[in-house]
PDB file of N, CA and C in Angstrom:
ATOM      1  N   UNK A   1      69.371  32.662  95.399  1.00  0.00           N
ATOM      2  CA  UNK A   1      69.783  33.632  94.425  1.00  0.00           C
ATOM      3  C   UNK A   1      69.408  33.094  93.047  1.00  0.00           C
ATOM      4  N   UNK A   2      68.675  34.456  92.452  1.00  0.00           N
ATOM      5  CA  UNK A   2      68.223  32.773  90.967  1.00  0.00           C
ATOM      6  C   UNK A   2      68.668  33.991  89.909  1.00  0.00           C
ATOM      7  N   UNK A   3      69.553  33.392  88.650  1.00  0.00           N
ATOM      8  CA  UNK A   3      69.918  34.525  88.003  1.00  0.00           C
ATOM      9  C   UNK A   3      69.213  34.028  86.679  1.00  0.00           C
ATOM     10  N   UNK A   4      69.213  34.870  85.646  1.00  0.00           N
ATOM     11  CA  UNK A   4      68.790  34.803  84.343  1.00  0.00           C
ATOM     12  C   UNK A   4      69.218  34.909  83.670  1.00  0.00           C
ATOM     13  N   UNK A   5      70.084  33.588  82.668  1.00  0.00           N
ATOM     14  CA  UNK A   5      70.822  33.807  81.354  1.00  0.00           C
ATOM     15  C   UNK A   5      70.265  33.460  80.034  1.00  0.00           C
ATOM     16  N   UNK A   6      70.185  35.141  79.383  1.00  0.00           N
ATOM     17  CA  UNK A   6      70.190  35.143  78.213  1.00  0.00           C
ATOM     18  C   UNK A   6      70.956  34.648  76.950  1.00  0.00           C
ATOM     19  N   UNK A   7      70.446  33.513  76.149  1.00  0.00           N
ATOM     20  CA  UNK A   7      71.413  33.247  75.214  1.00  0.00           C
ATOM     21  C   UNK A   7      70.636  32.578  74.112  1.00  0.00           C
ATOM     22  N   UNK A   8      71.600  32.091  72.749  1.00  0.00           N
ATOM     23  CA  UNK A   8      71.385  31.082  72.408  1.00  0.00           C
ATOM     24  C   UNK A   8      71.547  30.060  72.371  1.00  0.00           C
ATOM     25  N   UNK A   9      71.350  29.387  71.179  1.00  0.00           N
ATOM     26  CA  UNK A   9      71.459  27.747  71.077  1.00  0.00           C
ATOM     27  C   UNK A   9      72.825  27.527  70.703  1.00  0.00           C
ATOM     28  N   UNK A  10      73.186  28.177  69.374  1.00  0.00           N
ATOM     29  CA  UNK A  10      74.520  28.328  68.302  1.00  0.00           C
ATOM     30  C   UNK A  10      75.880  29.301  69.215  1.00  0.00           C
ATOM     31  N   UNK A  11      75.402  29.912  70.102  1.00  0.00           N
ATOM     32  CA  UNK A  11      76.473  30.879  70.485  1.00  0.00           C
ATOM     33  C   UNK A  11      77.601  30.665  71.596  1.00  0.00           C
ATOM     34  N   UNK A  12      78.961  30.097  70.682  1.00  0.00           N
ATOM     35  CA  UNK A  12      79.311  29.683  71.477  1.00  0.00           C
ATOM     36  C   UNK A  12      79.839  30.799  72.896  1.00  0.00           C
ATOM     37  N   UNK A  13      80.071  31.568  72.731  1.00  0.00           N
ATOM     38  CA  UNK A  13      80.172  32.675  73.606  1.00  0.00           C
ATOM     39  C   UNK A  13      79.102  32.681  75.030  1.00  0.00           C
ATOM     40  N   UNK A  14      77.897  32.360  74.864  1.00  0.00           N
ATOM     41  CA  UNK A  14      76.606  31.727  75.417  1.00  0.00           C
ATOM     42  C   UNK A  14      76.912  30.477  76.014  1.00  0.00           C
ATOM     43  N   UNK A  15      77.567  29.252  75.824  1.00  0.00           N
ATOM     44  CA  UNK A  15      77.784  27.594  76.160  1.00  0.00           C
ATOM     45  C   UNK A  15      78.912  28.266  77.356  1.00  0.00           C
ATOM     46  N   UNK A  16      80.169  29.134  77.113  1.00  0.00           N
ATOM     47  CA  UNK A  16      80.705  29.438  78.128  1.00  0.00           C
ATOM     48  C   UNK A  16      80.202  29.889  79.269  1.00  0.00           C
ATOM     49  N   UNK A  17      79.588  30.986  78.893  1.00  0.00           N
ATOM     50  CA  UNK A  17      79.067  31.699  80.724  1.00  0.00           C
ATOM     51  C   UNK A  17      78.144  30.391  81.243  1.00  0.00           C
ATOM     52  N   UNK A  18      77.113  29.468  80.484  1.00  0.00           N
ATOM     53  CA  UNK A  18      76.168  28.770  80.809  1.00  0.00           C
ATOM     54  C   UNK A  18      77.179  28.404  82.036  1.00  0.00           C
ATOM     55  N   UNK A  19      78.283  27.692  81.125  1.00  0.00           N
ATOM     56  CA  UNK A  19      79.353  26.811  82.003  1.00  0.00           C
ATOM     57  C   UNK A  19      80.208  27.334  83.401  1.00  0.00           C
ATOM     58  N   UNK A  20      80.507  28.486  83.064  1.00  0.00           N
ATOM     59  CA  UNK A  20      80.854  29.012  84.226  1.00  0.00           C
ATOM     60  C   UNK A  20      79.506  29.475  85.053  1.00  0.00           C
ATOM     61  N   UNK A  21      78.758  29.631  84.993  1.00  0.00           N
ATOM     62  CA  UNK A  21      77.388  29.852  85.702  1.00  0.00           C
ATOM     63  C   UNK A  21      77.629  28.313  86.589  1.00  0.00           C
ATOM     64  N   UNK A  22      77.332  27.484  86.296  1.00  0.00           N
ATOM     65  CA  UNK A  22      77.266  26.187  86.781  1.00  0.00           C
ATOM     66  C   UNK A  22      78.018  26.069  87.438  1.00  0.00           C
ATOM     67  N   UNK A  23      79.140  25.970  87.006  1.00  0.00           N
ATOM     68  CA  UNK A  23      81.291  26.054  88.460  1.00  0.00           C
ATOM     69  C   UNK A  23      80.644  26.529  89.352  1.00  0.00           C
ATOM     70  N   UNK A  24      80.010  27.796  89.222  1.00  0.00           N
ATOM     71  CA  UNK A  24      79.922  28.914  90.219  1.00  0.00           C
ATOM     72  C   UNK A  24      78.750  28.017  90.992  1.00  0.00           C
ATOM     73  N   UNK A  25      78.077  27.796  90.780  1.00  0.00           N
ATOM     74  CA  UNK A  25      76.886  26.433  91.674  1.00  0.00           C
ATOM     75  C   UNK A  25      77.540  25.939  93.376  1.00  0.00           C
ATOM     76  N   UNK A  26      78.972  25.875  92.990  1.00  0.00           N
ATOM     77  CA  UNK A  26      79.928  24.970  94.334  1.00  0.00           C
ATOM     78  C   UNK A  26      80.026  26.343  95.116  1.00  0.00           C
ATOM     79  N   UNK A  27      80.358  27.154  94.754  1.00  0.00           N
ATOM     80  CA  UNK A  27      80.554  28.210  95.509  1.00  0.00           C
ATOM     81  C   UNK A  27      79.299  29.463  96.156  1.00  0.00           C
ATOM     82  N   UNK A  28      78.649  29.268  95.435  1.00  0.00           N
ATOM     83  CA  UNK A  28      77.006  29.327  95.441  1.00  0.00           C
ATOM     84  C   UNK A  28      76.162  28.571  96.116  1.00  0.00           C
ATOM     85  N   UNK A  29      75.382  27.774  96.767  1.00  0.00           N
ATOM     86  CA  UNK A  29      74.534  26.691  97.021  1.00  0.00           C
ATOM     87  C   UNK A  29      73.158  27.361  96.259  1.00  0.00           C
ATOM     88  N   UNK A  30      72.990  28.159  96.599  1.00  0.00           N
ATOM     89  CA  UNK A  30      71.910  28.424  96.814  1.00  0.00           C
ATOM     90  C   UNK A  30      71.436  29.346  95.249  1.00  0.00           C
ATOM     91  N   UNK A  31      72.349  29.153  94.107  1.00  0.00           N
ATOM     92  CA  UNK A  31      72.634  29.775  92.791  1.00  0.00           C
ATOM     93  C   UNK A  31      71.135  28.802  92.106  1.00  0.00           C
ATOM     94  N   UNK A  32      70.398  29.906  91.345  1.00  0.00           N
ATOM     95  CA  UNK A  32      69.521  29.116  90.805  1.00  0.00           C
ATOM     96  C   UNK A  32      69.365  29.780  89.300  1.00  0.00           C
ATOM     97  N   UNK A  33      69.627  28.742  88.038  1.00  0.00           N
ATOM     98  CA  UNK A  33      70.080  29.221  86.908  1.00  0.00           C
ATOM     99  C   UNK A  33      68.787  29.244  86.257  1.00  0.00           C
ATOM    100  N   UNK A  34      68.253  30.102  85.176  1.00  0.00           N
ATOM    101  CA  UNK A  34      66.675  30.047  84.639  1.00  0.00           C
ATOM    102  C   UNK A  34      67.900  30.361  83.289  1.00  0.00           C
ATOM    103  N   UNK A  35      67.274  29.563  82.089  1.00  0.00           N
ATOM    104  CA  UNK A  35      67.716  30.325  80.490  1.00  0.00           C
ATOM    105  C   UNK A  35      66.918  30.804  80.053  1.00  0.00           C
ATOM    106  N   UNK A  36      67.325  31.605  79.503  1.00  0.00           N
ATOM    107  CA  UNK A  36      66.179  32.410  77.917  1.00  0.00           C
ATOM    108  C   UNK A  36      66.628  32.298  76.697  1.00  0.00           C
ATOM    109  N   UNK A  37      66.299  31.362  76.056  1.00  0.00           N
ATOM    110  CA  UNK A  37      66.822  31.700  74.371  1.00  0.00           C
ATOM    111  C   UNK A  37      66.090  32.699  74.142  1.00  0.00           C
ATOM    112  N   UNK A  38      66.986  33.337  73.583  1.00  0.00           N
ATOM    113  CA  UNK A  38      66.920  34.564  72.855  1.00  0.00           C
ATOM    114  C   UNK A  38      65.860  34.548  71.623  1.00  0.00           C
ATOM    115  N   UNK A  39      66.408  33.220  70.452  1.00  0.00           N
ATOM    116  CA  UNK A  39      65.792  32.666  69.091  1.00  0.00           C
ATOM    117  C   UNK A  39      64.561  32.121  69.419  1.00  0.00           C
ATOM    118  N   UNK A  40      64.003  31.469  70.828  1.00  0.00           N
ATOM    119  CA  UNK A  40      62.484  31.230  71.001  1.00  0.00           C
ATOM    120  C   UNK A  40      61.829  32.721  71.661  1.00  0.00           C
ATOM    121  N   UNK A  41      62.523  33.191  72.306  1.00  0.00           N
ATOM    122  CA  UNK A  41      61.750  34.306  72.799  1.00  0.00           C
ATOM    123  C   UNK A  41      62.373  35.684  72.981  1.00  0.00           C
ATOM    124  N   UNK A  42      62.390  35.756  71.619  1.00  0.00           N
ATOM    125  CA  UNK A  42      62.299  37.301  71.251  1.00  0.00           C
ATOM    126  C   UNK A  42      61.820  38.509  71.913  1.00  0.00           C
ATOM    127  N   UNK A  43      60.419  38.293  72.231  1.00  0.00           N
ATOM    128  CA  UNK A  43      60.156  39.458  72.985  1.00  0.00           C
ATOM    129  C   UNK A  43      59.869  39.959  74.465  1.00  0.00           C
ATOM    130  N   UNK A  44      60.287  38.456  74.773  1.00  0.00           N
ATOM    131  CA  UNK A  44      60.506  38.627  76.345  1.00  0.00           C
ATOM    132  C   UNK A  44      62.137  39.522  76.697  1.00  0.00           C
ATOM    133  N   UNK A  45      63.480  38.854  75.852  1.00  0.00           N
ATOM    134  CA  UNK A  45      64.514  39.523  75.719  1.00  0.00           C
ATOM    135  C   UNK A  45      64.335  41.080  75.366  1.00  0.00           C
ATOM    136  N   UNK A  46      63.853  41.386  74.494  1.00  0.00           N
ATOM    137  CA  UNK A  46      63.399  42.818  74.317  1.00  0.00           C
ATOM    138  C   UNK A  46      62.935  43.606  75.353  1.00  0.00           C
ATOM    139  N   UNK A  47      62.049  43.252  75.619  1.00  0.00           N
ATOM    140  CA  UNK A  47      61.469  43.999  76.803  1.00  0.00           C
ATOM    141  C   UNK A  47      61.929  44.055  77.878  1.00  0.00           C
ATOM    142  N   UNK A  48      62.916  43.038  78.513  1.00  0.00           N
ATOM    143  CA  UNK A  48      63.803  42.791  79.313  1.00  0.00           C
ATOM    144  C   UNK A  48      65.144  43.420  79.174  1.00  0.00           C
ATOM    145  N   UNK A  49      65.331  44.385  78.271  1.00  0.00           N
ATOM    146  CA  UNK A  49      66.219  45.437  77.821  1.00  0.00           C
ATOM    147  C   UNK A  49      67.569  44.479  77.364  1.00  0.00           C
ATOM    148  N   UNK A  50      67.282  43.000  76.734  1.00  0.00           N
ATOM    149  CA  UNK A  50      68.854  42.492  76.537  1.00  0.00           C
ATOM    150  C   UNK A  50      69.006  42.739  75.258  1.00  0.00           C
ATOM    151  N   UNK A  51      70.016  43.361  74.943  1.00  0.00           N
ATOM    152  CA  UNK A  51      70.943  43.369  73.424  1.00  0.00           C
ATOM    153  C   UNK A  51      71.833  43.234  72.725  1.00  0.00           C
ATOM    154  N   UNK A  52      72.488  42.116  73.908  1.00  0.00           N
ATOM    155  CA  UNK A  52      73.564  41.759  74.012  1.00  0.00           C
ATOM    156  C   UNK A  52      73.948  40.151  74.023  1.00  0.00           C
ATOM    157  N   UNK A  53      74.264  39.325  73.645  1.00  0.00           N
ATOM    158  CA  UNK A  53      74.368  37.937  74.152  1.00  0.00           C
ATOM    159  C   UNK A  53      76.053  37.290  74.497  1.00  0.00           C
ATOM    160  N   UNK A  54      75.944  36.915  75.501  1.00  0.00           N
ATOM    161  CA  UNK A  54      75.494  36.619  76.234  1.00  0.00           C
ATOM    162  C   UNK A  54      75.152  38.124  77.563  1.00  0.00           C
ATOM    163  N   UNK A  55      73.698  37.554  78.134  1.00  0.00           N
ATOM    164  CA  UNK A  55      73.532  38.603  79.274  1.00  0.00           C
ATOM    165  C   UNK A  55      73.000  37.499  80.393  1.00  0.00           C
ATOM    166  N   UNK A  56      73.805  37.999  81.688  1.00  0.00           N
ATOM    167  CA  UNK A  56      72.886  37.556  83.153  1.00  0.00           C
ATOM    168  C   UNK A  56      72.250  38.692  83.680  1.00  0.00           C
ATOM    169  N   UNK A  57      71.327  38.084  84.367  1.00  0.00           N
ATOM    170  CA  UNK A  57      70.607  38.904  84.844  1.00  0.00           C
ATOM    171  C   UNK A  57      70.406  38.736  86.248  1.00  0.00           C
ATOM    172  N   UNK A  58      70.349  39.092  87.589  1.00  0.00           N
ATOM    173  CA  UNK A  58      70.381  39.404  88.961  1.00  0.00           C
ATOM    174  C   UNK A  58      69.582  40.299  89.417  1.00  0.00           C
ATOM    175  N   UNK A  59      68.541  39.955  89.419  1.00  0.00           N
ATOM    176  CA  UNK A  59      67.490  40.728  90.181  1.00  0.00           C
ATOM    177  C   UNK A  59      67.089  41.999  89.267  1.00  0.00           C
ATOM    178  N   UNK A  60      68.090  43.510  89.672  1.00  0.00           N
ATOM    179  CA  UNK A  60      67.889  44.318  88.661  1.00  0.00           C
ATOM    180  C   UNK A  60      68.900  44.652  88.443  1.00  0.00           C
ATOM    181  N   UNK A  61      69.691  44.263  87.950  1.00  0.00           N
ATOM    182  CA  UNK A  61      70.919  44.183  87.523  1.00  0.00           C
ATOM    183  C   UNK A  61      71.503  43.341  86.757  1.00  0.00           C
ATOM    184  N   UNK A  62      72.520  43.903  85.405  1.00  0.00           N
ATOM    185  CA  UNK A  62      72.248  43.457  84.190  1.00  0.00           C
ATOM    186  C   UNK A  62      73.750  43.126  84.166  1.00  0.00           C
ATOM    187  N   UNK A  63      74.387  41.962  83.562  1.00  0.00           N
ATOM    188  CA  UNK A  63      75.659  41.860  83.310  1.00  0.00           C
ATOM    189  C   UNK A  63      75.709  41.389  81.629  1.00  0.00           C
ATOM    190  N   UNK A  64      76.452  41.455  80.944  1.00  0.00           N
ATOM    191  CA  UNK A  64      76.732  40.977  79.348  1.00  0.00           C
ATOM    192  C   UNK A  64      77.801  41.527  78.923  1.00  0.00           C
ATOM    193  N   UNK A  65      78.357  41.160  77.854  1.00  0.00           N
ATOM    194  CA  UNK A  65      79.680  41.719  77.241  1.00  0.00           C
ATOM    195  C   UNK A  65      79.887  40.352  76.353  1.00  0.00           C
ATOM    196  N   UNK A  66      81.197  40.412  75.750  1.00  0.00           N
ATOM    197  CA  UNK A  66      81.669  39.487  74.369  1.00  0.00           C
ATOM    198  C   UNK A  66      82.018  37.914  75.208  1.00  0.00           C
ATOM    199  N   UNK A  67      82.869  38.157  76.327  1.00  0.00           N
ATOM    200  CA  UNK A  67      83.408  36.973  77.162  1.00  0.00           C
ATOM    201  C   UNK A  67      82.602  36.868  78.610  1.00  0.00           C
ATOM    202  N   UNK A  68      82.219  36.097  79.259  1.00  0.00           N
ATOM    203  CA  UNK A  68      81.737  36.279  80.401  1.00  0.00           C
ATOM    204  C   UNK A  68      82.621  34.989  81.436  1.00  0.00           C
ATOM    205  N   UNK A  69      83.672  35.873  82.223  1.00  0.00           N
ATOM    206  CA  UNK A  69      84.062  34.827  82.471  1.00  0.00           C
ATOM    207  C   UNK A  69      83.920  34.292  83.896  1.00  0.00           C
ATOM    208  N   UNK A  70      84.433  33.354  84.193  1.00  0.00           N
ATOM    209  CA  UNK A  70      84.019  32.824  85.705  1.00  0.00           C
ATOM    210  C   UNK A  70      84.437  33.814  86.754  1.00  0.00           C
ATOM    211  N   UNK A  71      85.346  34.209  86.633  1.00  0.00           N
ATOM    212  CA  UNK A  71      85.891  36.121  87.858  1.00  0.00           C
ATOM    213  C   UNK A  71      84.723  36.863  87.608  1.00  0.00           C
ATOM    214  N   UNK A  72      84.672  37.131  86.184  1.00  0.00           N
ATOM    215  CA  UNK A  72      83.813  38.213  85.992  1.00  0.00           C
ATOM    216  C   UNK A  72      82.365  38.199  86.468  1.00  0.00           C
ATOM    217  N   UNK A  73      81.598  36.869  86.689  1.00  0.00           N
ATOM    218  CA  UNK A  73      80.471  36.585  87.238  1.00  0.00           C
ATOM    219  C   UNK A  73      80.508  36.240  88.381  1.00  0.00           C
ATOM    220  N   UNK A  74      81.189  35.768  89.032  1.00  0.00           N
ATOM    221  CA  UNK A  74      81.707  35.605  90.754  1.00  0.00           C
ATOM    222  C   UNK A  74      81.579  36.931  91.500  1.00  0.00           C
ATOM    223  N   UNK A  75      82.187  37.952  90.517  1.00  0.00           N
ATOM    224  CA  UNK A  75      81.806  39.506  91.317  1.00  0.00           C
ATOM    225  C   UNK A  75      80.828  39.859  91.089  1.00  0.00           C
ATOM    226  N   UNK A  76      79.899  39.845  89.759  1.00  0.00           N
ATOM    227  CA  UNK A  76      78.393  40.028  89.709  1.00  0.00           C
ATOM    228  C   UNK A  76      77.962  39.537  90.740  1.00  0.00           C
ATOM    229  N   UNK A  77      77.760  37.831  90.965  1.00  0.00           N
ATOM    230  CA  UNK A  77      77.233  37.423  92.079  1.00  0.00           C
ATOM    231  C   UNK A  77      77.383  38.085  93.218  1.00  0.00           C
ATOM    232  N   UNK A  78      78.679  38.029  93.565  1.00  0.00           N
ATOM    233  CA  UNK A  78      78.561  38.783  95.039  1.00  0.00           C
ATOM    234  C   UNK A  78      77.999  40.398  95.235  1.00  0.00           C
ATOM    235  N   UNK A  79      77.909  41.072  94.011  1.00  0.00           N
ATOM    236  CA  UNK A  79      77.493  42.576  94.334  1.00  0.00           C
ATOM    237  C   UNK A  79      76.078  42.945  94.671  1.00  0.00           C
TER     238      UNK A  79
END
């Protein structure tokens, strides 16, 4: 399963989900994390419809909002 988190460098809102992304690793094996800064690559995020930070991404399916928390991405994962 390899997901895609959008973020930055400065955001701390971004350092959380990173972190709960990772927890979720034990319960996951098979969880494979890719980042995107946002501030190096601008227009890959764009085109990738993110406008939001923090955003994961799952195949085709988009998760983001203000908090991303470890529940809240545990059910992404599993859906």
């Amino acid at each position: 399963m390899h997901v895609i988190l959008y973020k930055t460098f400065l955001c701390p809102r971004c350092f959380l989900a990173g972190r709960a992304l990772r927890k979720l690793r034990r319960e996951f094996p098979q969880l494979t994390i890719e980042t995107v800064d946002v501030t190096l690559e601008p227009l890959r995020a764009w085109q990738d419809g993110v406008r939001m930070l923090p955003t994961v991404r799952l195949a085709n399916q988009t998760l983001s909002g203000i908090i991303l928390t470890t529940a809240t991405l545990r059910q992404f994962l599993r859906s």
